[in-house]
Structures are given as C-alpha cells and as structure tokens.
N, C-alpha and C. Protein backbone atom coordinates (compact mmCIF):
# COMPACT_ATOMS: atom_id res chain seq x y z
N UNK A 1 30.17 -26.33 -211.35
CA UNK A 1 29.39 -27.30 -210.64
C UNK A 1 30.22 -28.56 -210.38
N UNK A 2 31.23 -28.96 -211.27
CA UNK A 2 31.57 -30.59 -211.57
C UNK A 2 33.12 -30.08 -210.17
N UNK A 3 33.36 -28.79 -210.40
CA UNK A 3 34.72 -28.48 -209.62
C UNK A 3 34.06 -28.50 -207.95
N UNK A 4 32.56 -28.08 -207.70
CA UNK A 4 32.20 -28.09 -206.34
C UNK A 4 31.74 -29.41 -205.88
N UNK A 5 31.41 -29.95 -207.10
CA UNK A 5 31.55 -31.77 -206.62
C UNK A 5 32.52 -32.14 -205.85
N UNK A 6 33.84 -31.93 -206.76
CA UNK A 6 34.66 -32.43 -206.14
C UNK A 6 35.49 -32.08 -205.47
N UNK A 7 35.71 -30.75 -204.54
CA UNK A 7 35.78 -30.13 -203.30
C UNK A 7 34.78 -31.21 -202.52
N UNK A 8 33.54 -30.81 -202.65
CA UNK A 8 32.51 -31.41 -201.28
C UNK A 8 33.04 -33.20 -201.57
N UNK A 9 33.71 -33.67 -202.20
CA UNK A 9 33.99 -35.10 -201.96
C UNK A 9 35.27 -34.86 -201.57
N UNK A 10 36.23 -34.65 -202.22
CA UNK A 10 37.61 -34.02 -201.20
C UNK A 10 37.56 -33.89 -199.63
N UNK A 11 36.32 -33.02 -199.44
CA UNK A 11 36.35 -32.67 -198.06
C UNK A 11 35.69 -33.72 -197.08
N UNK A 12 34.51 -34.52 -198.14
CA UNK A 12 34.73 -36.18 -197.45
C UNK A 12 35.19 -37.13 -197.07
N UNK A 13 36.46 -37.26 -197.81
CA UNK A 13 36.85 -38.32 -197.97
C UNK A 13 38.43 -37.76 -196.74
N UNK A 14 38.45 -36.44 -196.64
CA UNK A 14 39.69 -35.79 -195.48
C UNK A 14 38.84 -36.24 -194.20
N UNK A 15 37.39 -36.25 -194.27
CA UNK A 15 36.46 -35.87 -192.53
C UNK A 15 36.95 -37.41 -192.54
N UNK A 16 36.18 -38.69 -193.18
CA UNK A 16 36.08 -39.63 -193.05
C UNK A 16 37.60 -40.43 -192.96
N UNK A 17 38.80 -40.17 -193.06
CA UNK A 17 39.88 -40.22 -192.99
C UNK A 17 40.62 -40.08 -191.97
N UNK A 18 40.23 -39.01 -191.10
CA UNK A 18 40.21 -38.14 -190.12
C UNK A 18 40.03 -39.11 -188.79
N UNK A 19 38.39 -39.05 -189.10
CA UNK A 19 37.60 -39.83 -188.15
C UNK A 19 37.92 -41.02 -188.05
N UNK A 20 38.64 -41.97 -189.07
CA UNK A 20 39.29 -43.08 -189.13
C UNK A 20 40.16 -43.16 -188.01
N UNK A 21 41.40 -42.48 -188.03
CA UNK A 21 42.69 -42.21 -187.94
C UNK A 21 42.26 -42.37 -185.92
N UNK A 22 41.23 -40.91 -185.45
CA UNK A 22 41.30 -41.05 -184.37
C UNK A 22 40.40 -42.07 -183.71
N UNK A 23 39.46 -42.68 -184.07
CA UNK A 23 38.97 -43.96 -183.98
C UNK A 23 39.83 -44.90 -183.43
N UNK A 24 41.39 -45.14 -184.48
CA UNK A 24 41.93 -46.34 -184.22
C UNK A 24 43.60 -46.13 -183.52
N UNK A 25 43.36 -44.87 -183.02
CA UNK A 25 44.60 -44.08 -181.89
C UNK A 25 43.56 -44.33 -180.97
N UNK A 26 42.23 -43.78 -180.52
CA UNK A 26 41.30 -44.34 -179.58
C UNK A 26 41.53 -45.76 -179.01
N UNK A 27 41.32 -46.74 -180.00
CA UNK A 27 41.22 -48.22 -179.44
C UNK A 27 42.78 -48.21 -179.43
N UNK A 28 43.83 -48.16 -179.56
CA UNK A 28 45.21 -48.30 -179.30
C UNK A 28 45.70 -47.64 -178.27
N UNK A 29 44.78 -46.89 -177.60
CA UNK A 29 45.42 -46.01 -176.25
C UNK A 29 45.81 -47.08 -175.08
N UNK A 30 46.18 -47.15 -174.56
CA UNK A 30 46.36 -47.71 -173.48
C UNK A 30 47.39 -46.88 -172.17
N UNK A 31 47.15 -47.05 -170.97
CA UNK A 31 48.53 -46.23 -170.38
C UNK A 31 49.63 -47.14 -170.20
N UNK A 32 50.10 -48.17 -170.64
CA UNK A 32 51.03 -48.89 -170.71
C UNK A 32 52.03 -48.87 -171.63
N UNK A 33 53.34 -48.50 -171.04
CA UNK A 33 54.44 -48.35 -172.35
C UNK A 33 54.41 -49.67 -173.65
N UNK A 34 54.65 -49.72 -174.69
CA UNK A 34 54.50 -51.05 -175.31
C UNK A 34 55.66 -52.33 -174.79
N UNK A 35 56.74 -51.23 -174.11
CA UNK A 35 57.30 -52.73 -173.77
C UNK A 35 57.23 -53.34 -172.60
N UNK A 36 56.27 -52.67 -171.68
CA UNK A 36 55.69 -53.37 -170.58
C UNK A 36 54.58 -54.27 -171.24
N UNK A 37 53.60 -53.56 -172.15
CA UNK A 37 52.53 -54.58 -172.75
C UNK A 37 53.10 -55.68 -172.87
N UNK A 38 54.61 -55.91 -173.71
CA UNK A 38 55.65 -57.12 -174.36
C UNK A 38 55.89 -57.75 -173.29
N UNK A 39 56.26 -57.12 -171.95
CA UNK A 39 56.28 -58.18 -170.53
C UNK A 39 55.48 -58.78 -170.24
N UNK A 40 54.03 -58.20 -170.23
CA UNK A 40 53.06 -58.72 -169.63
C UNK A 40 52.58 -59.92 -170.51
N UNK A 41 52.37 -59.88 -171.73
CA UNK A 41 52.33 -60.78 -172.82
C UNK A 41 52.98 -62.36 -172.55
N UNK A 42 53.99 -61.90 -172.14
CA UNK A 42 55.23 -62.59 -171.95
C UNK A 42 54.82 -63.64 -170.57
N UNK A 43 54.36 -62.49 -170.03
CA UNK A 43 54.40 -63.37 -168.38
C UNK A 43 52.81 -64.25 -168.58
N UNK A 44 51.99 -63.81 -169.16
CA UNK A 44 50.94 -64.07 -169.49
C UNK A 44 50.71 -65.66 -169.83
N UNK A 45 51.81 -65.56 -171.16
CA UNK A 45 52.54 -67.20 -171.83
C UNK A 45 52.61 -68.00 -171.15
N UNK A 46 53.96 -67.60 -170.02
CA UNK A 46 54.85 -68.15 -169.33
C UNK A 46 53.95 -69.18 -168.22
N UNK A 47 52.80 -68.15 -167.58
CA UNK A 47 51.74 -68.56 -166.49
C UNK A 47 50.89 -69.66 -166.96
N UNK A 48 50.38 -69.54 -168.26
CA UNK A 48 49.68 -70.65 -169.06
C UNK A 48 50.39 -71.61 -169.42
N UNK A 49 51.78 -71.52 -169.96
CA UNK A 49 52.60 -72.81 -169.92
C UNK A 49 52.96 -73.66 -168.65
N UNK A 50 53.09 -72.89 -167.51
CA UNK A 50 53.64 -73.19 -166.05
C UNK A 50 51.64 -74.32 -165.51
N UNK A 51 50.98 -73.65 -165.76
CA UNK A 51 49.83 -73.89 -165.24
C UNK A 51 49.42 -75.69 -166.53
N UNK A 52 49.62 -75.06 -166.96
CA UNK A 52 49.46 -76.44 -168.45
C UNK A 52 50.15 -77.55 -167.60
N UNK A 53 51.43 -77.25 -166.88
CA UNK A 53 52.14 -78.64 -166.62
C UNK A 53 51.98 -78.92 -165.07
N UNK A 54 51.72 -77.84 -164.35
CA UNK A 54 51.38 -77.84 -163.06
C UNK A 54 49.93 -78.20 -162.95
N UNK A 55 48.72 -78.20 -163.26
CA UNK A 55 48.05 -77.93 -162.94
C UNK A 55 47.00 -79.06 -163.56
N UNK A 56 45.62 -79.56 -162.66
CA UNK A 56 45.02 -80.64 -163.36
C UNK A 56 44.39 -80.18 -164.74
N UNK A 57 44.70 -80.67 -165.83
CA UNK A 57 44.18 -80.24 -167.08
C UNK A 57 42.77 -79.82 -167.57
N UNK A 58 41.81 -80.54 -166.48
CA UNK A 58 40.60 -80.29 -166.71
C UNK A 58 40.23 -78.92 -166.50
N UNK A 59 41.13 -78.39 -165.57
CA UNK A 59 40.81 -77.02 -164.54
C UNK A 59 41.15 -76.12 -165.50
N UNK A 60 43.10 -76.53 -166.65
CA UNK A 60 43.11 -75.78 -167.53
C UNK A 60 42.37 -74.77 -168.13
N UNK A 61 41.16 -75.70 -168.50
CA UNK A 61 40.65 -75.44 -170.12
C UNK A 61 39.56 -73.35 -169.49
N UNK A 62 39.44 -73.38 -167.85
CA UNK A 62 38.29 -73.02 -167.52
C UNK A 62 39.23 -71.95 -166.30
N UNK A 63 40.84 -71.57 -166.73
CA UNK A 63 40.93 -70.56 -166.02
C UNK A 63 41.64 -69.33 -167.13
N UNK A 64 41.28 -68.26 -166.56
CA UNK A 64 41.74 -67.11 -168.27
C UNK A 64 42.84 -66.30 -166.88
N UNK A 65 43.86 -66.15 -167.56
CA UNK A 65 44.84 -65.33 -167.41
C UNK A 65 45.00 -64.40 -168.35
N UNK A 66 45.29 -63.38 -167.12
CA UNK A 66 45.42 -61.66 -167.77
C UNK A 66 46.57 -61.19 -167.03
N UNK A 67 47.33 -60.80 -167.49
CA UNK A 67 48.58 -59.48 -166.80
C UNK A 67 48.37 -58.22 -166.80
N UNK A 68 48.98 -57.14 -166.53
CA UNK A 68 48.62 -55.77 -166.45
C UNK A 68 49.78 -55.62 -165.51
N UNK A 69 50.92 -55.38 -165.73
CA UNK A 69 51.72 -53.78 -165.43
C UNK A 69 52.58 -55.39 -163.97
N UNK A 70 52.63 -56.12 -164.83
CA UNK A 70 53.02 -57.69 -163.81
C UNK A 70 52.54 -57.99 -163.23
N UNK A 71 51.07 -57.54 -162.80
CA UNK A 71 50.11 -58.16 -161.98
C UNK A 71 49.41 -59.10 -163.03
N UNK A 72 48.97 -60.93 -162.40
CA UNK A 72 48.29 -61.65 -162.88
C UNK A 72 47.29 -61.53 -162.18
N UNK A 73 46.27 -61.90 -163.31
CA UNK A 73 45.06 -61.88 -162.74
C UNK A 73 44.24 -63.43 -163.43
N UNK A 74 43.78 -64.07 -162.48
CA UNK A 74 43.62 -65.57 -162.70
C UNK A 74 42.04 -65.58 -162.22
N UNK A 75 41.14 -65.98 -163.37
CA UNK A 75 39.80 -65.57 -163.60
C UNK A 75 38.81 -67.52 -163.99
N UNK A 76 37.95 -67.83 -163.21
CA UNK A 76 37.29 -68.67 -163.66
C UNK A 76 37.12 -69.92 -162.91
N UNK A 77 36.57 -70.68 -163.15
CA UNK A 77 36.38 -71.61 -162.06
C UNK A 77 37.14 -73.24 -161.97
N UNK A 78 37.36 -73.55 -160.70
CA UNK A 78 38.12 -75.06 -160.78
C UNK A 78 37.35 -76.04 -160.14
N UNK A 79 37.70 -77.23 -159.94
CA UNK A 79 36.75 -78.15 -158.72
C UNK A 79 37.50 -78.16 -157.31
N UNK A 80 38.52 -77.29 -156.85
CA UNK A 80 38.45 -77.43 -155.67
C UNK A 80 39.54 -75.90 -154.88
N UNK A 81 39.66 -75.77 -153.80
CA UNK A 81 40.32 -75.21 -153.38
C UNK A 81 41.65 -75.43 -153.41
N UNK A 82 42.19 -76.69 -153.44
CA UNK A 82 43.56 -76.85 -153.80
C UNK A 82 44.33 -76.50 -155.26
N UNK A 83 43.25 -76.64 -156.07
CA UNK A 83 43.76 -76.32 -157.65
C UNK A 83 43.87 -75.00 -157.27
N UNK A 84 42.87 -74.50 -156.85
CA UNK A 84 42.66 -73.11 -156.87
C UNK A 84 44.20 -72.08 -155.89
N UNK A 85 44.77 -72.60 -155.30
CA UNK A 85 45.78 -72.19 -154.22
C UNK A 85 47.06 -72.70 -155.21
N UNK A 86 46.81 -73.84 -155.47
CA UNK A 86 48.16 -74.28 -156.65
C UNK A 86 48.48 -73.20 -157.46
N UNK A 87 47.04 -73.12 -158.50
CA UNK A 87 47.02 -72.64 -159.82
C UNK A 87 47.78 -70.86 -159.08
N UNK A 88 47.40 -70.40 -158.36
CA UNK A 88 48.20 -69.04 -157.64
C UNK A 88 49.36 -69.39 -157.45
N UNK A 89 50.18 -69.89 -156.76
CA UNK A 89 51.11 -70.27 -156.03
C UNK A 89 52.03 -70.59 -157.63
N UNK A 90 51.53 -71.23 -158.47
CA UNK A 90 52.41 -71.26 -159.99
C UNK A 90 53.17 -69.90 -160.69
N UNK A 91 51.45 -68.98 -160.55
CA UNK A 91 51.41 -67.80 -161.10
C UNK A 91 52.95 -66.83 -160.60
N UNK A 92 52.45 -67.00 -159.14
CA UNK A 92 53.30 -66.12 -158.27
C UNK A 92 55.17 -66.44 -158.71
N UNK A 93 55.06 -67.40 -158.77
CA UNK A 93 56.54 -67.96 -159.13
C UNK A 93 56.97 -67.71 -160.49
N UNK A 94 56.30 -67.37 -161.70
CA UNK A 94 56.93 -66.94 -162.59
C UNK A 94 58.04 -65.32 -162.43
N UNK A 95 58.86 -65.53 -163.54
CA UNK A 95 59.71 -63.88 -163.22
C UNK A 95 58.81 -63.02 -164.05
N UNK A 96 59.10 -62.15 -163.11
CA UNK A 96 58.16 -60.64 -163.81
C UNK A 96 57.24 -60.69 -163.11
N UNK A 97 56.65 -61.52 -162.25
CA UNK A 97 55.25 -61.47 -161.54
C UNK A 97 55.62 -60.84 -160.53
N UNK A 98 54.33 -59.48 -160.11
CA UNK A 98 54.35 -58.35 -158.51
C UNK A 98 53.55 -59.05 -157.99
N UNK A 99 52.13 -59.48 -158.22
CA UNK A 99 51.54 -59.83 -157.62
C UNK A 99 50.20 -60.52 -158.37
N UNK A 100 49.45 -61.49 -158.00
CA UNK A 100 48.66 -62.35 -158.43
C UNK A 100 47.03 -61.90 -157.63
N UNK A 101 46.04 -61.51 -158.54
CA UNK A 101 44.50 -61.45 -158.02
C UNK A 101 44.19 -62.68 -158.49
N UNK A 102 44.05 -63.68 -157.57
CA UNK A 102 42.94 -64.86 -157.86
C UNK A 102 41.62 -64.96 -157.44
N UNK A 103 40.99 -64.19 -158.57
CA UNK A 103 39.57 -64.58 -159.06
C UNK A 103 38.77 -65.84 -159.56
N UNK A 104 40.03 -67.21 -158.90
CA UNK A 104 39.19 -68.08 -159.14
C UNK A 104 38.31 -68.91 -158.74
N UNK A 105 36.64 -69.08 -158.85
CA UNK A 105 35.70 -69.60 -158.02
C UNK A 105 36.04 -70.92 -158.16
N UNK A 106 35.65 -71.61 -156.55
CA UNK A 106 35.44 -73.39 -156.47
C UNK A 106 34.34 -73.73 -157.09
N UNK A 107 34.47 -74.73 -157.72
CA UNK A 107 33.15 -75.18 -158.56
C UNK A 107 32.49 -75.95 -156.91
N UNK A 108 30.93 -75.52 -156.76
CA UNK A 108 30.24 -76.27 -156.06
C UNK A 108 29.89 -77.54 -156.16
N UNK A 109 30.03 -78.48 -155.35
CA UNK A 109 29.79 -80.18 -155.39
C UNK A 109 27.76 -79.75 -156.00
N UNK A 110 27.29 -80.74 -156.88
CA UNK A 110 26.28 -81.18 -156.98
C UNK A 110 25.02 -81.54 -156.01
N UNK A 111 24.56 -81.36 -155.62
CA UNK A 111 23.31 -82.12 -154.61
C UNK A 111 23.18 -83.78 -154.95
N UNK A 112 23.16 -84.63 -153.87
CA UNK A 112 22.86 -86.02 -153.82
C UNK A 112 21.77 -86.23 -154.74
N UNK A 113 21.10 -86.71 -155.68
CA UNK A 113 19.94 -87.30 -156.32
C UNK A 113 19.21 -87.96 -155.09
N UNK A 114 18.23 -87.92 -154.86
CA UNK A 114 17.29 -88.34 -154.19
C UNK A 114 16.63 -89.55 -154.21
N UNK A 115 15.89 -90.24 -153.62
CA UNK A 115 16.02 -91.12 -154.13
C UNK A 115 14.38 -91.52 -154.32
C-alpha cells in the first residue's frame, strides 16, 4: 500500500513537472531569434532616449514604444500633430530602424466653457 502511495505521488509530481516545463516553453515562444529580440530591445532604448531629448517632455510620459523584427511601433497620445510627426521622424532615424507605425493619437483641444 505505502509502495503504491508512492508511485501515484512519483507519477504526480513527473505530470505536474511536465506541465510546468511546457507552460513556460509556451510563454517563451516567440518567432524571433533571441538576438534580434537583443536588437529590438536595443532600438527600443535608443528611441526612448532619442525621444526623451527630442521631444516635449510632457508628451514623453504618454507615448509607449515597441519594436518587433526593427519595426517601431509608437502608441499613445500627444497635444498636437507636430509632436506627433517629430516624435516619428526621431524614431525613423535611429540605426536598426525598417520602419516606424505611428499609432499616435492628437489629443483633442477642450470645448470653450460657456458662459
């Protein structure tokens, strides 16, 4: 009895081990070699540092940069169309950059208060 205990926990502790293992090869898949991931990372930095000194700080805090395979992708909103053409035009100029999706919305002016 005490020996089929511990088979049926043996064979638990292999399933649950198992199921671990491909769980966290699952979330680590990606189709990207790792040292393109290390580029993109890289260019990722580079765009947020470039944009930090280029760019009006307020707009900073409220745009998210993403890379993928050297494409930037520039996500979130600014107060105008010019930040918004800058903040690209930065992107584009780093090395390693193919090409830039700017996804970033103009923040809309307010309505006058009435009076």
């Amino acid at each position: 009895m005490i020996e089929t205990k511990r088979k049926a926990y043996r064979l638990v502790v292999v399933v649950v081990a198992l199921a671990s293992i491909m769980i966290f090869a699952e979330g680590c898949n990606t189709s990207q070699p790792p040292n393109q991931q290390t580029k993109d990372s890289q260019i990722t930095t580079e765009v947020k540092a470039k944009l930090a000194s280029n760019v009006r700080a307020s707009s900073l805090t409220n745009i998210e940069v993403n890379t993928t395979n050297g494409v930037v992708t520039l996500a979130g909103q600014v107060e105008n169309a010019d930040i918004k053409r800058s903040a690209e035009q930065v992107a584009a100029a780093v090395s390693g950059v193919v090409g830039v999706n700017n996804n970033l919305q103009v923040a809309s002016l307010p309505a006058p208060a009435s009076r």
